[in-house]
PDB file of N, CA and C in Angstrom:
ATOM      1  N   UNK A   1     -14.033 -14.359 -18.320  1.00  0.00           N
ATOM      2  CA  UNK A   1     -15.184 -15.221 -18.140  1.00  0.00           C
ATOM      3  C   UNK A   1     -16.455 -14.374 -18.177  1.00  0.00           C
ATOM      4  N   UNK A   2     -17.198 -14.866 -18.955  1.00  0.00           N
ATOM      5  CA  UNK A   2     -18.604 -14.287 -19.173  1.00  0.00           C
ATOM      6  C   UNK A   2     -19.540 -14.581 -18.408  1.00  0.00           C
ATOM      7  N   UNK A   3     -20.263 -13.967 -17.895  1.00  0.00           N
ATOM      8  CA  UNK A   3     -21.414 -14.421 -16.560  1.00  0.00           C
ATOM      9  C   UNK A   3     -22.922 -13.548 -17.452  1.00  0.00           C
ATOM     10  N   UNK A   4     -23.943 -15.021 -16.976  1.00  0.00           N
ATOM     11  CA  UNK A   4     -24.727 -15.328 -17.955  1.00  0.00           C
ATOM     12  C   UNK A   4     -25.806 -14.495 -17.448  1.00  0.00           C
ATOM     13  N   UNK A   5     -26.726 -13.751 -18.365  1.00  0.00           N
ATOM     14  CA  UNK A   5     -27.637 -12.675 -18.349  1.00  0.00           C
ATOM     15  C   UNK A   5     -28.722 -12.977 -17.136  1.00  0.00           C
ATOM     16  N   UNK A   6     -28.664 -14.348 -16.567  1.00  0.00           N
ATOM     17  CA  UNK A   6     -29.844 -14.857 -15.244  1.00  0.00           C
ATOM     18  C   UNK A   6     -29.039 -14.372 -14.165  1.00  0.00           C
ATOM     19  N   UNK A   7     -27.742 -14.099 -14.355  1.00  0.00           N
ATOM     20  CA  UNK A   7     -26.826 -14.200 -12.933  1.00  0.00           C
ATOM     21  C   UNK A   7     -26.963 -12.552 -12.865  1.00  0.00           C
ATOM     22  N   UNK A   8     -27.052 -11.984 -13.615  1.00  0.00           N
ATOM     23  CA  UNK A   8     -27.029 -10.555 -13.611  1.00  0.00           C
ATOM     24  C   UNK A   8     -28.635 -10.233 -12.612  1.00  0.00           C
ATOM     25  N   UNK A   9     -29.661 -10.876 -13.788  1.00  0.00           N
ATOM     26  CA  UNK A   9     -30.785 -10.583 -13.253  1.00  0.00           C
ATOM     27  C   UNK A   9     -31.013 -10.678 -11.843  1.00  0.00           C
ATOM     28  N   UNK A  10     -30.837 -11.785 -11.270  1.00  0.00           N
ATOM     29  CA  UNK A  10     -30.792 -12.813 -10.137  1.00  0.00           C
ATOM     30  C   UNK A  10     -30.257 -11.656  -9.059  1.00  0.00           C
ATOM     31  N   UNK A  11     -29.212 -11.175  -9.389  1.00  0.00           N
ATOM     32  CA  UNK A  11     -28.272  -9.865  -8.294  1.00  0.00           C
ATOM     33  C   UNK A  11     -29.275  -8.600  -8.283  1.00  0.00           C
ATOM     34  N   UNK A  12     -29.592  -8.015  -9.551  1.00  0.00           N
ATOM     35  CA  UNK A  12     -30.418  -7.101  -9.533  1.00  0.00           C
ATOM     36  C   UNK A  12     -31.553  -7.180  -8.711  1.00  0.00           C
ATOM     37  N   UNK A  13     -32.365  -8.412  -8.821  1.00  0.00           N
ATOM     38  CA  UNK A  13     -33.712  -8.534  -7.843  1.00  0.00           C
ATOM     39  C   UNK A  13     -33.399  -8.913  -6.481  1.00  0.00           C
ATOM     40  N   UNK A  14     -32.101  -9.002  -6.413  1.00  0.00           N
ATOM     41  CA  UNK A  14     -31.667  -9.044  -4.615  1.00  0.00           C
ATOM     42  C   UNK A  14     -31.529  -7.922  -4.452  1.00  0.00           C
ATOM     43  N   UNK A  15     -31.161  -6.949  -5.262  1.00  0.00           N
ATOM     44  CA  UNK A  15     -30.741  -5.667  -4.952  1.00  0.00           C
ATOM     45  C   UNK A  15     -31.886  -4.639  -4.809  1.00  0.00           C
ATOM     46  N   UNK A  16     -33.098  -4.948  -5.190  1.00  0.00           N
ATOM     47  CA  UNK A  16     -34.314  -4.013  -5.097  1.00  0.00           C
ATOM     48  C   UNK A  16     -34.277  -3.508  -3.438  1.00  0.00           C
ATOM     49  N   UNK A  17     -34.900  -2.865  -3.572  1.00  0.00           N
ATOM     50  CA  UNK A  17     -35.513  -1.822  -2.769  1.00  0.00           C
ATOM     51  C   UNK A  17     -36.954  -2.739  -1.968  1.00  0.00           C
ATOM     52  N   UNK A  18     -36.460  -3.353  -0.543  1.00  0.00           N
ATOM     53  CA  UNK A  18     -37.344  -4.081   0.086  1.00  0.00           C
ATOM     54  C   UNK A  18     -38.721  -3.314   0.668  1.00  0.00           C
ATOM     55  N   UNK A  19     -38.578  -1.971   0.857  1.00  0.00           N
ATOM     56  CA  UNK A  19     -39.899  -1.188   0.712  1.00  0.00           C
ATOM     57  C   UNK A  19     -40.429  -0.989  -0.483  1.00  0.00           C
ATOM     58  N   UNK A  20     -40.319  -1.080  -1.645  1.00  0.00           N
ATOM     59  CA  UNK A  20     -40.723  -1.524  -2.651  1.00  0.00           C
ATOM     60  C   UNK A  20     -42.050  -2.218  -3.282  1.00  0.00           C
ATOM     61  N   UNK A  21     -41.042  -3.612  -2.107  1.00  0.00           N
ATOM     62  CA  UNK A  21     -41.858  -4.758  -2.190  1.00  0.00           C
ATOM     63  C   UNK A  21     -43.366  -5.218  -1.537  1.00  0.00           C
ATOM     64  N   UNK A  22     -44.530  -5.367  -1.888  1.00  0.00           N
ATOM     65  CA  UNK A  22     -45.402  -5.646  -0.765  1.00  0.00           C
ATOM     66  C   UNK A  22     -46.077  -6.482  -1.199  1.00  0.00           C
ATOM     67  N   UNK A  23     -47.124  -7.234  -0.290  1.00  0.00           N
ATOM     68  CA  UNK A  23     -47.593  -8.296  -0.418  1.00  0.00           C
ATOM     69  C   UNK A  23     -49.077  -7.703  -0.784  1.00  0.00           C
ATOM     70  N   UNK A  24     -49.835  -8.736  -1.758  1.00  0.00           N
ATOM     71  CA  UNK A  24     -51.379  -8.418  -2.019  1.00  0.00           C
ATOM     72  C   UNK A  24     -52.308  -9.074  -0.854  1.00  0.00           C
ATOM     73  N   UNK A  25     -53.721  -9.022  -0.980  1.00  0.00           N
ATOM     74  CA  UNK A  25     -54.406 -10.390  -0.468  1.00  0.00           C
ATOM     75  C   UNK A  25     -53.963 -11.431  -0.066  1.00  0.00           C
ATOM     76  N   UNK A  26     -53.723 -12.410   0.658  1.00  0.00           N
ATOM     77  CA  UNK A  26     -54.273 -13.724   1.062  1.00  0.00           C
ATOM     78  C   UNK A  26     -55.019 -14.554   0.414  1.00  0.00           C
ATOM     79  N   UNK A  27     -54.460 -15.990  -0.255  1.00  0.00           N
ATOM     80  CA  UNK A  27     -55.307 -16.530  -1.096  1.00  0.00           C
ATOM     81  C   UNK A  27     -56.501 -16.834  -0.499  1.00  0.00           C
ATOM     82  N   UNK A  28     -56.029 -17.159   0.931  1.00  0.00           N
ATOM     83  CA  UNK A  28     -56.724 -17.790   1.977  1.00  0.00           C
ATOM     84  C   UNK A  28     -56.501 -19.181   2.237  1.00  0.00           C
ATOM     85  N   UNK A  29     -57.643 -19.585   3.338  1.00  0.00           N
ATOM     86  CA  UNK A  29     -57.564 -21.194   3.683  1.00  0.00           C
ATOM     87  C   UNK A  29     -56.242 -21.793   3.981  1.00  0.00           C
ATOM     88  N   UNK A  30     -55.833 -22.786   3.079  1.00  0.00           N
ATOM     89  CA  UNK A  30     -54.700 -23.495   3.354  1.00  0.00           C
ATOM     90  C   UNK A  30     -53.321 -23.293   2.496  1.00  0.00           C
ATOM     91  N   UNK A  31     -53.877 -22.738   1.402  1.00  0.00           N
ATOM     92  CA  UNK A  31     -52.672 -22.269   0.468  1.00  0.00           C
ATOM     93  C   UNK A  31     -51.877 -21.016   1.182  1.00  0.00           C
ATOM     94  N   UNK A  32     -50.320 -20.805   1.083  1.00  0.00           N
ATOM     95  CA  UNK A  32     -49.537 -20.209   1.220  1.00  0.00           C
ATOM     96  C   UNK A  32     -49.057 -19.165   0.138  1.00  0.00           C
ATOM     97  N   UNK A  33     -48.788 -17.531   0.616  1.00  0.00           N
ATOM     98  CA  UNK A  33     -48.419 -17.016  -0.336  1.00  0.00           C
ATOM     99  C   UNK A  33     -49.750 -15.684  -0.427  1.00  0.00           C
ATOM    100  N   UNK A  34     -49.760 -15.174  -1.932  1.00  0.00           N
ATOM    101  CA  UNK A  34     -50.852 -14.008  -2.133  1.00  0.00           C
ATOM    102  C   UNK A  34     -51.030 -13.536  -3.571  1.00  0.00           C
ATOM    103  N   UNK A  35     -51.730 -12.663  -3.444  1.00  0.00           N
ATOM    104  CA  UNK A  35     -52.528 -12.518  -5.024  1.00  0.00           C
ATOM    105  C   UNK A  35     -51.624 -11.118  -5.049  1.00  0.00           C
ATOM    106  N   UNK A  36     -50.704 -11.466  -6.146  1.00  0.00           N
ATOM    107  CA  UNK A  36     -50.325 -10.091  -6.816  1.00  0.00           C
ATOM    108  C   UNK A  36     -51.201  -8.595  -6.780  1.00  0.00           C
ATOM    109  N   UNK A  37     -50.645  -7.715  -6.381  1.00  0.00           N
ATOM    110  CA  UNK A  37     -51.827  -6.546  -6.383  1.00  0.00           C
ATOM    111  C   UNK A  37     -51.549  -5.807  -7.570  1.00  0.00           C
ATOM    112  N   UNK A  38     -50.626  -6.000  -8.615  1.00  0.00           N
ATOM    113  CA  UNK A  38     -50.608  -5.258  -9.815  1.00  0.00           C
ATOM    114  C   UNK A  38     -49.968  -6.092 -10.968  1.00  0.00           C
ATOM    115  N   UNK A  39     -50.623  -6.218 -11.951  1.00  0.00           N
ATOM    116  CA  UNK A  39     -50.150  -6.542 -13.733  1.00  0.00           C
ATOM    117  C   UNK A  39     -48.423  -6.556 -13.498  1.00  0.00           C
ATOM    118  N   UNK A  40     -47.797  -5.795 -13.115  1.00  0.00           N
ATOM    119  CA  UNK A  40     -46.648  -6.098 -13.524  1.00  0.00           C
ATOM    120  C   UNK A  40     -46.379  -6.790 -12.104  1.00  0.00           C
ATOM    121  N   UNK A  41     -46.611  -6.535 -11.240  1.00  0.00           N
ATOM    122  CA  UNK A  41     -46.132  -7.976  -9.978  1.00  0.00           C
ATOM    123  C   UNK A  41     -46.526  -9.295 -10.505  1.00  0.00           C
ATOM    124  N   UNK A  42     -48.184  -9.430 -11.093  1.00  0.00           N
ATOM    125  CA  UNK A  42     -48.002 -10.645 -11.688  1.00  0.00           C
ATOM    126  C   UNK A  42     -46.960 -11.342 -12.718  1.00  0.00           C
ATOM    127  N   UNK A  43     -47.013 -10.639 -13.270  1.00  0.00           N
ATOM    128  CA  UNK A  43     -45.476 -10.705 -14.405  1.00  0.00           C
ATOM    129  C   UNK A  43     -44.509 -11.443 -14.487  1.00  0.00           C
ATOM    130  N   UNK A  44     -43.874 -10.348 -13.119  1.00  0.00           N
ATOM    131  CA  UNK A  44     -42.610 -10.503 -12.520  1.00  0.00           C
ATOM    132  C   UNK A  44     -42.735 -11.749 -11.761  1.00  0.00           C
ATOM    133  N   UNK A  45     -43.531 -11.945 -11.246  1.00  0.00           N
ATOM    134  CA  UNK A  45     -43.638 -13.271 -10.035  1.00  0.00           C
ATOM    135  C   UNK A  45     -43.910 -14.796 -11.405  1.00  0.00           C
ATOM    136  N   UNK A  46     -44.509 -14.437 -12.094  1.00  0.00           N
ATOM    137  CA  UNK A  46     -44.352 -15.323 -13.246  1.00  0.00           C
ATOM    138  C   UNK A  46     -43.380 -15.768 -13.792  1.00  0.00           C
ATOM    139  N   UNK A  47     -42.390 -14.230 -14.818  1.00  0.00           N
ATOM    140  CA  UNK A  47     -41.218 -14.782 -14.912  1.00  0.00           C
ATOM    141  C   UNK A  47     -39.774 -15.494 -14.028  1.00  0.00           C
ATOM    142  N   UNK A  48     -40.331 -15.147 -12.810  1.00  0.00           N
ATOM    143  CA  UNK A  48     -39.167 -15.941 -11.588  1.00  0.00           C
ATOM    144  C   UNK A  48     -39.610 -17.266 -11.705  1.00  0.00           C
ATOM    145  N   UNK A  49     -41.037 -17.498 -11.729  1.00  0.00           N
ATOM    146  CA  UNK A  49     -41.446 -19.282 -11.752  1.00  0.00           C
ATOM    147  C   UNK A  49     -40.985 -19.744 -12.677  1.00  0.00           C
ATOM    148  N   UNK A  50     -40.901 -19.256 -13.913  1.00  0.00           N
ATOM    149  CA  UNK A  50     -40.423 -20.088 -15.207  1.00  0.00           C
ATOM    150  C   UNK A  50     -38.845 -19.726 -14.743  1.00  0.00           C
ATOM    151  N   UNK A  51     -38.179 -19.306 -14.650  1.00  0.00           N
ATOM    152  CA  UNK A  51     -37.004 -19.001 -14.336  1.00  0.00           C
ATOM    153  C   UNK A  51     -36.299 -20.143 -13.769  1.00  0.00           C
ATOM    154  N   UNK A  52     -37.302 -20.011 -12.375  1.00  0.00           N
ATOM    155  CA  UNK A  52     -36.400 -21.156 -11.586  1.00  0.00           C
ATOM    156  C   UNK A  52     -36.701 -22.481 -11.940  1.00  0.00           C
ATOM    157  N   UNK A  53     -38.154 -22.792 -12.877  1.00  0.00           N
ATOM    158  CA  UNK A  53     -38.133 -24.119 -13.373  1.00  0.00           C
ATOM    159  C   UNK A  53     -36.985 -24.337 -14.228  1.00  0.00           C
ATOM    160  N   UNK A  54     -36.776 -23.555 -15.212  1.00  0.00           N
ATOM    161  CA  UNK A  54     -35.647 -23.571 -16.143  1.00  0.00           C
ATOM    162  C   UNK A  54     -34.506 -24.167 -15.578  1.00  0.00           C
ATOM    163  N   UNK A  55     -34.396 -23.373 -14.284  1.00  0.00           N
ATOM    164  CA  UNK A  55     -33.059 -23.324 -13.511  1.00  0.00           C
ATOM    165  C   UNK A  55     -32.556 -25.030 -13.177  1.00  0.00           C
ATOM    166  N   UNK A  56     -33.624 -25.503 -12.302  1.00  0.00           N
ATOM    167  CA  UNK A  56     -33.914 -26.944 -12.101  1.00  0.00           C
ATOM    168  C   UNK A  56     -33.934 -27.671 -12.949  1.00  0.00           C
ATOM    169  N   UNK A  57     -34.657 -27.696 -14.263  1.00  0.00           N
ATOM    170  CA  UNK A  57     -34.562 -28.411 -15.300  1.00  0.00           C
ATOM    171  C   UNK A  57     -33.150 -28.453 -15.423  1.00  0.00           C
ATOM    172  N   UNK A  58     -32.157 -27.650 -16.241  1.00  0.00           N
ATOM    173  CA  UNK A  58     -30.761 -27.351 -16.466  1.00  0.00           C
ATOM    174  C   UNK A  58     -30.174 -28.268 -15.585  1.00  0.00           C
ATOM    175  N   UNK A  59     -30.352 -28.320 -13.734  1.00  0.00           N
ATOM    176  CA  UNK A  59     -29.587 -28.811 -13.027  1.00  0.00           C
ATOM    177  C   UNK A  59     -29.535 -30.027 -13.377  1.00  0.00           C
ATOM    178  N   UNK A  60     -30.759 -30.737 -13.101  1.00  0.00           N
ATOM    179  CA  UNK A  60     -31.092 -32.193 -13.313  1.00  0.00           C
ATOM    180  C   UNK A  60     -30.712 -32.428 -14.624  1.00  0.00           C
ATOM    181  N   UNK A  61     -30.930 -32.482 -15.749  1.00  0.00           N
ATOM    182  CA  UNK A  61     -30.294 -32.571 -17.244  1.00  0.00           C
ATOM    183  C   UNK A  61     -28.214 -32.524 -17.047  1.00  0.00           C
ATOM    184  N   UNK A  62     -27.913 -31.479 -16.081  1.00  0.00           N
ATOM    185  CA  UNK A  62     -26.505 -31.745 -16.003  1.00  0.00           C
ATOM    186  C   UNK A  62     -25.935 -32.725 -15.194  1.00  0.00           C
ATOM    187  N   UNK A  63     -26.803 -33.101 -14.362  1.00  0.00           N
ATOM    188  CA  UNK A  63     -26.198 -34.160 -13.349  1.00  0.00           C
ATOM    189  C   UNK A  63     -26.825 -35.801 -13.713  1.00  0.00           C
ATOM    190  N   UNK A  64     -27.756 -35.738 -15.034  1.00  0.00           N
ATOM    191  CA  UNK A  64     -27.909 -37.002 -15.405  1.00  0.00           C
ATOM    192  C   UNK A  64     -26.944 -37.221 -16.350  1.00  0.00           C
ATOM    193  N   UNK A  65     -26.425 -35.999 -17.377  1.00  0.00           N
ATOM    194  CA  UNK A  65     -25.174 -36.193 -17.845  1.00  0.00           C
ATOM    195  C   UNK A  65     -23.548 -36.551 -17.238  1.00  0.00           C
ATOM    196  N   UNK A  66     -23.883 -36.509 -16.383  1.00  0.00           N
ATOM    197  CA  UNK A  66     -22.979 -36.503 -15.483  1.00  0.00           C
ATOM    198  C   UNK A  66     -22.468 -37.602 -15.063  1.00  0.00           C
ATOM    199  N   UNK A  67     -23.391 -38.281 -14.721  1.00  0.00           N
ATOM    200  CA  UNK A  67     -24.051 -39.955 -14.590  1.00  0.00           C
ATOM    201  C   UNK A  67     -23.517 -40.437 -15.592  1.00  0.00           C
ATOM    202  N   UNK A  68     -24.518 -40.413 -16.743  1.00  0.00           N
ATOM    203  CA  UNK A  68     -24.080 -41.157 -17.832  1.00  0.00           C
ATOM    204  C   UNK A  68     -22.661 -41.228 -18.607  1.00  0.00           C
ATOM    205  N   UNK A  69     -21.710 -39.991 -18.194  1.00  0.00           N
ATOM    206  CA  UNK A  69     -20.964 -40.089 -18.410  1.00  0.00           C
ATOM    207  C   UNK A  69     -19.975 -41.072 -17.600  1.00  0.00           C
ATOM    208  N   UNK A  70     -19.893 -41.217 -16.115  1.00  0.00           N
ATOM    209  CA  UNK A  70     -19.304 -41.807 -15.208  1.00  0.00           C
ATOM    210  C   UNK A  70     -19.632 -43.398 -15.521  1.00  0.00           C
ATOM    211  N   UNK A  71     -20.583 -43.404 -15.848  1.00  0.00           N
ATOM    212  CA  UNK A  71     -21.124 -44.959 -16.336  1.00  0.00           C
ATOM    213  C   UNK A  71     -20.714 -45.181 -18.168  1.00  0.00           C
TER     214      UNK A  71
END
């Protein structure tokens, strides 16, 4: 069984190095979260958003098939 190139990724970025990791700025006010402090954190924090939209999309698309099939 072949395990798909996101599942790899997905392990790898659990596997980083949590000192590594740090937080930028404060957007402030009421929003949650922070301003990337470097080009490639923005990036990276980018490609996880499209990632996990992907991810969600996929789900929902399989479980309306899913449906339609049962019906």
């Amino acid at each position: 069984m072949q395990r798909p190139g996101w599942l790899a990724a997905a392990l790898t970025a659990l596997l980083v190095d949590p000192s590594a990791i740090r937080a930028g700025a404060p957007f402030g006010g009421d929003d949650p979260g922070c301003v990337p402090d470097a080009k490639t954190a923005a990036r990276c924090a980018d490609a996880a958003g499209k990632a996990l939209a992907k991810l969600v999309g996929s789900v929902v698309a399989c479980h309306v098939k899913q449906a339609e099939a049962a019906f």
